[in-house]
C-alpha atoms as a PDB file:
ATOM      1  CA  UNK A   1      78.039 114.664  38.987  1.00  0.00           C
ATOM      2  CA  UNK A   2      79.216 115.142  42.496  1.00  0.00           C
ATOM      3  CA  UNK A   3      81.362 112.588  44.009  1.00  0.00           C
ATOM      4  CA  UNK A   4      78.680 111.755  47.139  1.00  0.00           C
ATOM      5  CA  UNK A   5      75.968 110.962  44.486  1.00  0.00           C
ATOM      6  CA  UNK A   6      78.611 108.744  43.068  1.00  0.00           C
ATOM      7  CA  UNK A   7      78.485 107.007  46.432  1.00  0.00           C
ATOM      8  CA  UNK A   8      75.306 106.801  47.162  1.00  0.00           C
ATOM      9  CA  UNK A   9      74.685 104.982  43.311  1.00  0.00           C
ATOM     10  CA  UNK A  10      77.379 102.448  44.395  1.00  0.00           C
ATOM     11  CA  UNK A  11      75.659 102.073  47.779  1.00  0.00           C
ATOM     12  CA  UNK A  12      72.383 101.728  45.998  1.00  0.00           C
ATOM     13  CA  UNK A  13      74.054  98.752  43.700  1.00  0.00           C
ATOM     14  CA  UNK A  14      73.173 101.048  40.553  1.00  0.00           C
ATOM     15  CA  UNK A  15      76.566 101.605  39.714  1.00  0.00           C
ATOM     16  CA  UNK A  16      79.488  98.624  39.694  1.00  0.00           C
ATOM     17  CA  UNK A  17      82.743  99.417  41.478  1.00  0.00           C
ATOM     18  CA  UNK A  18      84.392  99.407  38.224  1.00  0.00           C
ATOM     19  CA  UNK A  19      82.093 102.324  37.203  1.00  0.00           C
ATOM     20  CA  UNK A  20      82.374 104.350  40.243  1.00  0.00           C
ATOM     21  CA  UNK A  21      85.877 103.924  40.174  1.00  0.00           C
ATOM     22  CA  UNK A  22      86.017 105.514  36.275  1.00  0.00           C
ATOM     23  CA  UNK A  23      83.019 108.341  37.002  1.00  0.00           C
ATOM     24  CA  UNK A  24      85.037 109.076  39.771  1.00  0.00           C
ATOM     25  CA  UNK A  25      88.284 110.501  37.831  1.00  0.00           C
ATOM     26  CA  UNK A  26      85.828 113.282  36.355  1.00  0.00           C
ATOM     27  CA  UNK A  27      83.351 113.900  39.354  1.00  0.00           C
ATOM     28  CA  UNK A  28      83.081 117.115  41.103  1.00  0.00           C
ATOM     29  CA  UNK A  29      84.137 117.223  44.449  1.00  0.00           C
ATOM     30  CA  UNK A  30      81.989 118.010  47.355  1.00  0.00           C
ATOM     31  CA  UNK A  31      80.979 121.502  48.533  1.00  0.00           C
ATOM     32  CA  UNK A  32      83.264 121.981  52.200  1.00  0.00           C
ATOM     33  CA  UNK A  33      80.848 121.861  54.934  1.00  0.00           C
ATOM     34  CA  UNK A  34      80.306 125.215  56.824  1.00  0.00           C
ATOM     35  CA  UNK A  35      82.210 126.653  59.996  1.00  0.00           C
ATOM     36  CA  UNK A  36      80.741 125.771  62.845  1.00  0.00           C
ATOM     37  CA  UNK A  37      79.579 129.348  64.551  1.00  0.00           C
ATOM     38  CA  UNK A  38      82.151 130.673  67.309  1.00  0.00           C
ATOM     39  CA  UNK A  39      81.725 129.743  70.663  1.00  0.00           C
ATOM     40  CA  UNK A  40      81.319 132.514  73.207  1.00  0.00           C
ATOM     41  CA  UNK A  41      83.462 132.353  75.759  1.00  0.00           C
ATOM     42  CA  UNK A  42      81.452 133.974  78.283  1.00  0.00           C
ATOM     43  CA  UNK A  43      79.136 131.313  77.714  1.00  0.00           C
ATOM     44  CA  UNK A  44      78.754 127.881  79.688  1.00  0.00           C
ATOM     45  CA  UNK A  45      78.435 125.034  76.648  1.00  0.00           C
ATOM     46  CA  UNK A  46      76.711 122.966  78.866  1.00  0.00           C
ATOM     47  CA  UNK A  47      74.113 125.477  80.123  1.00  0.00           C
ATOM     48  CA  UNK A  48      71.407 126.950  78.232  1.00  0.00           C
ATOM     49  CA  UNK A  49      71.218 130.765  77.212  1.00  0.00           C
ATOM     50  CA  UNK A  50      68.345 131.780  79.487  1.00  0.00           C
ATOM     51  CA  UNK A  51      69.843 132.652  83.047  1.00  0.00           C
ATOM     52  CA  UNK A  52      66.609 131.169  84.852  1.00  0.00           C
ATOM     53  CA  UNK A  53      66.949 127.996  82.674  1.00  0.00           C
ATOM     54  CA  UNK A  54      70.705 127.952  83.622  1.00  0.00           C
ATOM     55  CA  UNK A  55      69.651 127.889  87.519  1.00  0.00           C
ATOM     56  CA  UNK A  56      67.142 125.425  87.424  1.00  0.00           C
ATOM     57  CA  UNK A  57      69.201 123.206  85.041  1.00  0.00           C
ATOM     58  CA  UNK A  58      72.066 123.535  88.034  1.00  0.00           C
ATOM     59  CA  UNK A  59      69.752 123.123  90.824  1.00  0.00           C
ATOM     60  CA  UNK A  60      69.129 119.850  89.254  1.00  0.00           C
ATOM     61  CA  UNK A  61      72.688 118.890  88.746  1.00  0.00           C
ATOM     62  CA  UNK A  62      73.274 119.441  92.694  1.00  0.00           C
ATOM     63  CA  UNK A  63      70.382 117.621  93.660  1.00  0.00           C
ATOM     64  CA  UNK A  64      70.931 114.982  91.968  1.00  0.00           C
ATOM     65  CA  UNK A  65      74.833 115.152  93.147  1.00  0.00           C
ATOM     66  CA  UNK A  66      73.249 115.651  96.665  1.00  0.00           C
ATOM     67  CA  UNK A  67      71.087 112.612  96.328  1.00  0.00           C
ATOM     68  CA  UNK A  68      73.582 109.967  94.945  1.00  0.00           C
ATOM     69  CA  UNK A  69      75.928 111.041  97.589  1.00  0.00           C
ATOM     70  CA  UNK A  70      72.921 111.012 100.344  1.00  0.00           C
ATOM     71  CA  UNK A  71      72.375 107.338  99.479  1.00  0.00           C
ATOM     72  CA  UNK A  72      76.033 106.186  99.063  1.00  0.00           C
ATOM     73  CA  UNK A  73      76.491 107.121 102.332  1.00  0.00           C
ATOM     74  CA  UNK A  74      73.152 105.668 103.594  1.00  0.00           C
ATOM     75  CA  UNK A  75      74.400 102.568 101.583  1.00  0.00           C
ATOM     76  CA  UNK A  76      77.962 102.746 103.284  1.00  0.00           C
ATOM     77  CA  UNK A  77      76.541 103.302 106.905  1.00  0.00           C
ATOM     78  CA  UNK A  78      74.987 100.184 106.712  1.00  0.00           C
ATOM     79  CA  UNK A  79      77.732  97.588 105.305  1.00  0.00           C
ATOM     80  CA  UNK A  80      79.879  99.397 108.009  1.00  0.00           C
ATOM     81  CA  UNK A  81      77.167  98.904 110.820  1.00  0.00           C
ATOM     82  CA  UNK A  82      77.040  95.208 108.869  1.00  0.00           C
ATOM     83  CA  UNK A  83      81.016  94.919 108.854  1.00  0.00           C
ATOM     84  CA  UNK A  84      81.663  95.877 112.307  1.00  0.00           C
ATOM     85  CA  UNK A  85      79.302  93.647 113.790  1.00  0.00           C
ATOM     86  CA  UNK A  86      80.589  90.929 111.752  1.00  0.00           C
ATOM     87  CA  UNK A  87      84.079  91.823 112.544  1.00  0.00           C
ATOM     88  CA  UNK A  88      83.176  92.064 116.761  1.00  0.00           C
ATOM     89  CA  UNK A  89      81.288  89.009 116.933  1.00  0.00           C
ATOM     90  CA  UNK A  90      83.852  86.896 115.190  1.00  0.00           C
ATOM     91  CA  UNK A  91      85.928  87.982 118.062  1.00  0.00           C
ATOM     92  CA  UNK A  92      83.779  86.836 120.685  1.00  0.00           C
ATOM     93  CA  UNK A  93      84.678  83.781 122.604  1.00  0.00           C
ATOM     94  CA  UNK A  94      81.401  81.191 122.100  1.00  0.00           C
ATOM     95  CA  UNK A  95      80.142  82.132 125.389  1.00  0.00           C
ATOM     96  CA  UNK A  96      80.544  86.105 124.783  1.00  0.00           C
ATOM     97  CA  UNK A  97      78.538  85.033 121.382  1.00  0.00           C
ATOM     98  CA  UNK A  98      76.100  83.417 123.448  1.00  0.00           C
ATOM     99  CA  UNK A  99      75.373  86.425 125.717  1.00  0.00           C
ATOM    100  CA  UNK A 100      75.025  88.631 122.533  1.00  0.00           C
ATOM    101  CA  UNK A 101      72.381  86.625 121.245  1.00  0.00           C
ATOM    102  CA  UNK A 102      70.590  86.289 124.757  1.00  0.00           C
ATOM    103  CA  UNK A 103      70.560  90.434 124.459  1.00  0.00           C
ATOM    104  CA  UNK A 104      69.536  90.630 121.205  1.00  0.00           C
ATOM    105  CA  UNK A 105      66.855  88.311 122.235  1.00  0.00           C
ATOM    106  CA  UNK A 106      65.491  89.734 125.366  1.00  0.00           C
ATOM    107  CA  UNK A 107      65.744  93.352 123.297  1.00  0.00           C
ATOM    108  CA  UNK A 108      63.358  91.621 120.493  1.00  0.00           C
ATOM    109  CA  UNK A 109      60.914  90.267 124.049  1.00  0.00           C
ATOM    110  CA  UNK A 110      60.925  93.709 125.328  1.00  0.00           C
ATOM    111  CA  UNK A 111      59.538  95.385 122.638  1.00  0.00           C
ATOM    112  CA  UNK A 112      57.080  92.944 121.625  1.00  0.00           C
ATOM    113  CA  UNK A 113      56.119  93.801 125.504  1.00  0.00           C
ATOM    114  CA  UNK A 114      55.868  97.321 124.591  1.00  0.00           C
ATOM    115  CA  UNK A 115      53.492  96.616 121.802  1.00  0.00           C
ATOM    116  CA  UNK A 116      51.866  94.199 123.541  1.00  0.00           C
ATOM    117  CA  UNK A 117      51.822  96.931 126.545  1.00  0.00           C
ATOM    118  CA  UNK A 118      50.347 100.028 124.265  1.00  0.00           C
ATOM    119  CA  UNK A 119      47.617  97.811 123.151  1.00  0.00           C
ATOM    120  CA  UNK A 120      46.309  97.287 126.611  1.00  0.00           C
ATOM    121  CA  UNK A 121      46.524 100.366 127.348  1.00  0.00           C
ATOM    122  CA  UNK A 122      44.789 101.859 124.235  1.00  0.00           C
ATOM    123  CA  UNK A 123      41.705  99.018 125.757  1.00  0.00           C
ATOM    124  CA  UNK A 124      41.361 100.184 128.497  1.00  0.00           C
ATOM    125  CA  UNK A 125      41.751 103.961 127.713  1.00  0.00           C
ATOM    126  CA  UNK A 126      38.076 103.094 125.901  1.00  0.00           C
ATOM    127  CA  UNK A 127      36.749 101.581 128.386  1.00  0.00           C
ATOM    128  CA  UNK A 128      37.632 104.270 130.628  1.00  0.00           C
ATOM    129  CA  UNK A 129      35.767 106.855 128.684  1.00  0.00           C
ATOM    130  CA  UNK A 130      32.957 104.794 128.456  1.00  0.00           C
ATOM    131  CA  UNK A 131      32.944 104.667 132.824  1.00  0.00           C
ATOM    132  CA  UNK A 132      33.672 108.357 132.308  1.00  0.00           C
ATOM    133  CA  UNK A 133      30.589 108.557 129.664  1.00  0.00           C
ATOM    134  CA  UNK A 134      32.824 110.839 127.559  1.00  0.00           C
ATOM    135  CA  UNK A 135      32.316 107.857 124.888  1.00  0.00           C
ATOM    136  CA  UNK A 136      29.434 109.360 122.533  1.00  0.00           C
ATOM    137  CA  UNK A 137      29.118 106.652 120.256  1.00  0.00           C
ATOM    138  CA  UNK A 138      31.279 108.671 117.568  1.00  0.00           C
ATOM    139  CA  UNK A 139      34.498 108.526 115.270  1.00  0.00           C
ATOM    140  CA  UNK A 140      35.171 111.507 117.201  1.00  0.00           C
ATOM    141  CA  UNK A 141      36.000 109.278 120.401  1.00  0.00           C
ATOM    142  CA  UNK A 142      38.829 107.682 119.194  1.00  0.00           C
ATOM    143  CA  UNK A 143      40.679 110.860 118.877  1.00  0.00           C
ATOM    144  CA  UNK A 144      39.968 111.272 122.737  1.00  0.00           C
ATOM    145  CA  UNK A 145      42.207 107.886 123.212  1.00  0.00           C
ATOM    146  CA  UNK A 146      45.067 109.589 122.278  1.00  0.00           C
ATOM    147  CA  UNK A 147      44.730 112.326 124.685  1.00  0.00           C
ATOM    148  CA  UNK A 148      44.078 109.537 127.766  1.00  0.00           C
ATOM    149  CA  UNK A 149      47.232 107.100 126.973  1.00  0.00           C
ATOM    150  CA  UNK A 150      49.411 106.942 130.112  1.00  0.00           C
ATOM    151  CA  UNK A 151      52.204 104.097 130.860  1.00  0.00           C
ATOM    152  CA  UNK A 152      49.566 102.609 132.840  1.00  0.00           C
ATOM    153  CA  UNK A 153      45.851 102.029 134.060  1.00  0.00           C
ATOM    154  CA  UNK A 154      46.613 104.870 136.835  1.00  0.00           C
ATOM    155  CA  UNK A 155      48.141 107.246 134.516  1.00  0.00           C
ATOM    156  CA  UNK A 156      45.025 106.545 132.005  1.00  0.00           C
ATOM    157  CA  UNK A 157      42.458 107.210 134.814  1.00  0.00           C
ATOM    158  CA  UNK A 158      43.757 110.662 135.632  1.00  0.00           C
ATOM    159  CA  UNK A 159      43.798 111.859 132.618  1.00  0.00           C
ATOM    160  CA  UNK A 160      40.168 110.689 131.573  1.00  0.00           C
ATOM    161  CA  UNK A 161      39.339 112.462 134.919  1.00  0.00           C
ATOM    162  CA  UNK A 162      41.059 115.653 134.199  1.00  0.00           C
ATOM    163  CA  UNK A 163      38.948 115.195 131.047  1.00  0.00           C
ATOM    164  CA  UNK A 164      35.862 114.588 132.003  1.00  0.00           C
ATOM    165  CA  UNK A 165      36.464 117.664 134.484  1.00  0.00           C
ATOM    166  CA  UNK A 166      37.135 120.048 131.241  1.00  0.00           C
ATOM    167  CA  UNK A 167      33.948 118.475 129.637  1.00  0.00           C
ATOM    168  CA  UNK A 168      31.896 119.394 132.665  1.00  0.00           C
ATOM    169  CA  UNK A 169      33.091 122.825 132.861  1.00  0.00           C
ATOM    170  CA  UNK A 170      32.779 123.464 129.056  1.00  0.00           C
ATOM    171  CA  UNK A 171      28.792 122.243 129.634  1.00  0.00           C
ATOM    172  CA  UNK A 172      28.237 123.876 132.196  1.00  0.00           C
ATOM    173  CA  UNK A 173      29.258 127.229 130.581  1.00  0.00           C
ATOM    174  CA  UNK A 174      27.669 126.853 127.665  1.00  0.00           C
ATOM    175  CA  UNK A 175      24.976 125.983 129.515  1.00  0.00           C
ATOM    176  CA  UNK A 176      24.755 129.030 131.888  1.00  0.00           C
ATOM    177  CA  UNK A 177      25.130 131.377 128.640  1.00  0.00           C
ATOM    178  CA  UNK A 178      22.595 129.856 127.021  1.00  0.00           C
ATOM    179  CA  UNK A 179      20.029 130.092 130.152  1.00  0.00           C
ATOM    180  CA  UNK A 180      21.240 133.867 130.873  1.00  0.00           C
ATOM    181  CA  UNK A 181      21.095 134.428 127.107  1.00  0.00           C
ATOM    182  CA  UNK A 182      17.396 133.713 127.528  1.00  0.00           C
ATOM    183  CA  UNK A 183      16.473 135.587 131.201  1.00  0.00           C
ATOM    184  CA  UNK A 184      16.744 132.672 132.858  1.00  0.00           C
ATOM    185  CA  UNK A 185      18.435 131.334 135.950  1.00  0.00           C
ATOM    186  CA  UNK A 186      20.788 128.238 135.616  1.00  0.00           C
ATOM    187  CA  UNK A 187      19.596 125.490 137.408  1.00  0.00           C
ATOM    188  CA  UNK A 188      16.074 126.971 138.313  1.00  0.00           C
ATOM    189  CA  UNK A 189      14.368 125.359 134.823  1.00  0.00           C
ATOM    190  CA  UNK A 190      12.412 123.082 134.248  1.00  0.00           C
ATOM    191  CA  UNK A 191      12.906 120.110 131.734  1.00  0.00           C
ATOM    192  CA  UNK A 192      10.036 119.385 130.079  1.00  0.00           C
ATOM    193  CA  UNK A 193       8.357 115.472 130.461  1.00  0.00           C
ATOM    194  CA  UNK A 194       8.390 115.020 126.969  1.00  0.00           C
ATOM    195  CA  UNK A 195      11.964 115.846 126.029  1.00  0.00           C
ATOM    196  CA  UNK A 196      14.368 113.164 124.655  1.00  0.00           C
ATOM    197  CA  UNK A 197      16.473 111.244 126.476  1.00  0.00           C
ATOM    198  CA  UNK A 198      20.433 111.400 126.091  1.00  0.00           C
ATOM    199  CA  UNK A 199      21.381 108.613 127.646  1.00  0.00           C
ATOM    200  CA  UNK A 200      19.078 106.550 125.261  1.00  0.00           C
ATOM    201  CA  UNK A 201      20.416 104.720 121.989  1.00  0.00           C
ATOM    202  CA  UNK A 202      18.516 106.723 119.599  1.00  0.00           C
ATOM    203  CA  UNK A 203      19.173 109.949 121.444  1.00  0.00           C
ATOM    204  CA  UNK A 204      22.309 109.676 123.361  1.00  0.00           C
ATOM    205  CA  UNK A 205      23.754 112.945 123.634  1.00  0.00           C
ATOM    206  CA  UNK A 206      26.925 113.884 126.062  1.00  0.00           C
ATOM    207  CA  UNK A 207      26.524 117.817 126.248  1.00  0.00           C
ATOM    208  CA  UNK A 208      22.995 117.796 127.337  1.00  0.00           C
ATOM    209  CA  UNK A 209      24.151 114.289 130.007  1.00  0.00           C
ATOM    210  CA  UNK A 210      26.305 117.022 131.491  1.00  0.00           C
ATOM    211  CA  UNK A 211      23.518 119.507 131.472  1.00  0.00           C
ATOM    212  CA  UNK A 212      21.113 117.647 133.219  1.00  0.00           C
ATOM    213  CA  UNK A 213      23.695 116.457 135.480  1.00  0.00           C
ATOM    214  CA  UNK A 214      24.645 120.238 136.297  1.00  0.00           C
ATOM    215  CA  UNK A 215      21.249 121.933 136.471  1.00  0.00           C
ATOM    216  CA  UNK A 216      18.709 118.729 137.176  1.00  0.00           C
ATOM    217  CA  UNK A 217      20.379 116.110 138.626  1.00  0.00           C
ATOM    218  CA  UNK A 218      16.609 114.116 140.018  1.00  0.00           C
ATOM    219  CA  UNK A 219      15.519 113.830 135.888  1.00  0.00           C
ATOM    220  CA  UNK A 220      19.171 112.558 134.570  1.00  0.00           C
ATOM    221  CA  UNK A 221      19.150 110.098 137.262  1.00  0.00           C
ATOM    222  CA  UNK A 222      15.631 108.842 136.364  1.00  0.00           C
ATOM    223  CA  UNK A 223      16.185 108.973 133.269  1.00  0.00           C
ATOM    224  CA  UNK A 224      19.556 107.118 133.170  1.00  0.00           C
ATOM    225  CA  UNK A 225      17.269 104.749 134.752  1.00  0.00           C
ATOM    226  CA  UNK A 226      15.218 103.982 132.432  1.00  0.00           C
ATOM    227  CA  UNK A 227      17.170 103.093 130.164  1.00  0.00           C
ATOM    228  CA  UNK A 228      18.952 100.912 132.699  1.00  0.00           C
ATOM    229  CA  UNK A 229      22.421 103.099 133.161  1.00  0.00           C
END
């Protein structure tokens, strides 16, 4: 009987000390355990055979160098920033302190202004369009807002100008290709009695506004009138 069986019966409790000690004066002893297989040296132990697996395994190891260095640094940036501003206002005289926090304060006022400011501006930018009638009712009108933001209500109204403008020529040439497109002489036809109206709720409609602006200007005005614009 091999000596590790010995060991595990002991282990086991199958076997007293006494008796392993005596079985163990007769007991084969274990096989050696094999060689472990020669290392190549041309060979990274840490990286696997396959080249590709070897570059994305070290692509890994530098990004993740890259990132725990990207926020140690972040980290240390900040208790500097933290430090230093510590360290400058403990050497501030009370009234030096004082004027600090009167900054910091009026810094904190001025852009609550700002916000306060944009917000205004962003109001009246839709009411603007809605003077303009570039407002069509749709989602699509917000996106003009962004186009119209100035620093101020002047700034706003030249640029909803300037875009009404563009609308009005973008009408109007759609309008004259569809009219010579069909024979027909831009401003020479006649709108039907029975059409619908585009400056009503159900049928409001800011290309064909700017059509019958352009080409009849006597029907868009009666029939912004009747529906009280």
């Amino acid at each position: 009987m091999k000596l590790s069986k010995l060991k595990e019966l002991l282990k086991s409790g199958a076997i007293t000390q006494e008796e392993f000690d005596e079985m163990a004066k007769t007991a084969e002893q274990d096989d050696p355990p094999a060689d472990p297989p020669e290392a190549d040296p041309d060979k990274d132990p840490d990286l696997p055979s396959d080249p590709e697996d070897s570059d994305k395994k070290l692509e890994k190891m530098i990004q993740a160098a890259v990132d725990r260095a990207t926020n140690k640094l972040g980290n240390d940036n900040k208790l500097l920033k933290k430090k230093l501003e510590e360290t400058r206002k403990e050497k501030l005289t009370a009234e030096e302190l004082k004027a600090v926090e009167l900054q910091e304060k009026e810094a904190e006022l001025e852009q609550k202004q700002r916000e306060l400011q944009e917000k205004e501006n962003r109001m009246y930018a839709i009411k603007a369009l809605k003077k303009a009638e570039l407002d069509d009712g749709s989602e699509d009108t917000m996106d003009l807002i962004e186009f119209v933001l100035g620093e101020d209500e002047a700034a706003i109204d030249l640029k909803v100008k300037a875009l009404q403008k563009f609308a009005q020529r973008v009408a109007k040439n759609t309008t004259d290709g569809i009219y010579k497109a069909n024979g027909r002489t831009p401003g020479k036809g006649n709108a039907g009695s029975n059409q619908d109206n585009p400056w009503s709720k159900d049928s409001w409609n800011l290309t064909k506004q700017m059509e019958m602006e352009l080409n009849n200007p006597e029907l868009a005005k009666t029939m912004k009138a009747s529906v009280g614009k």
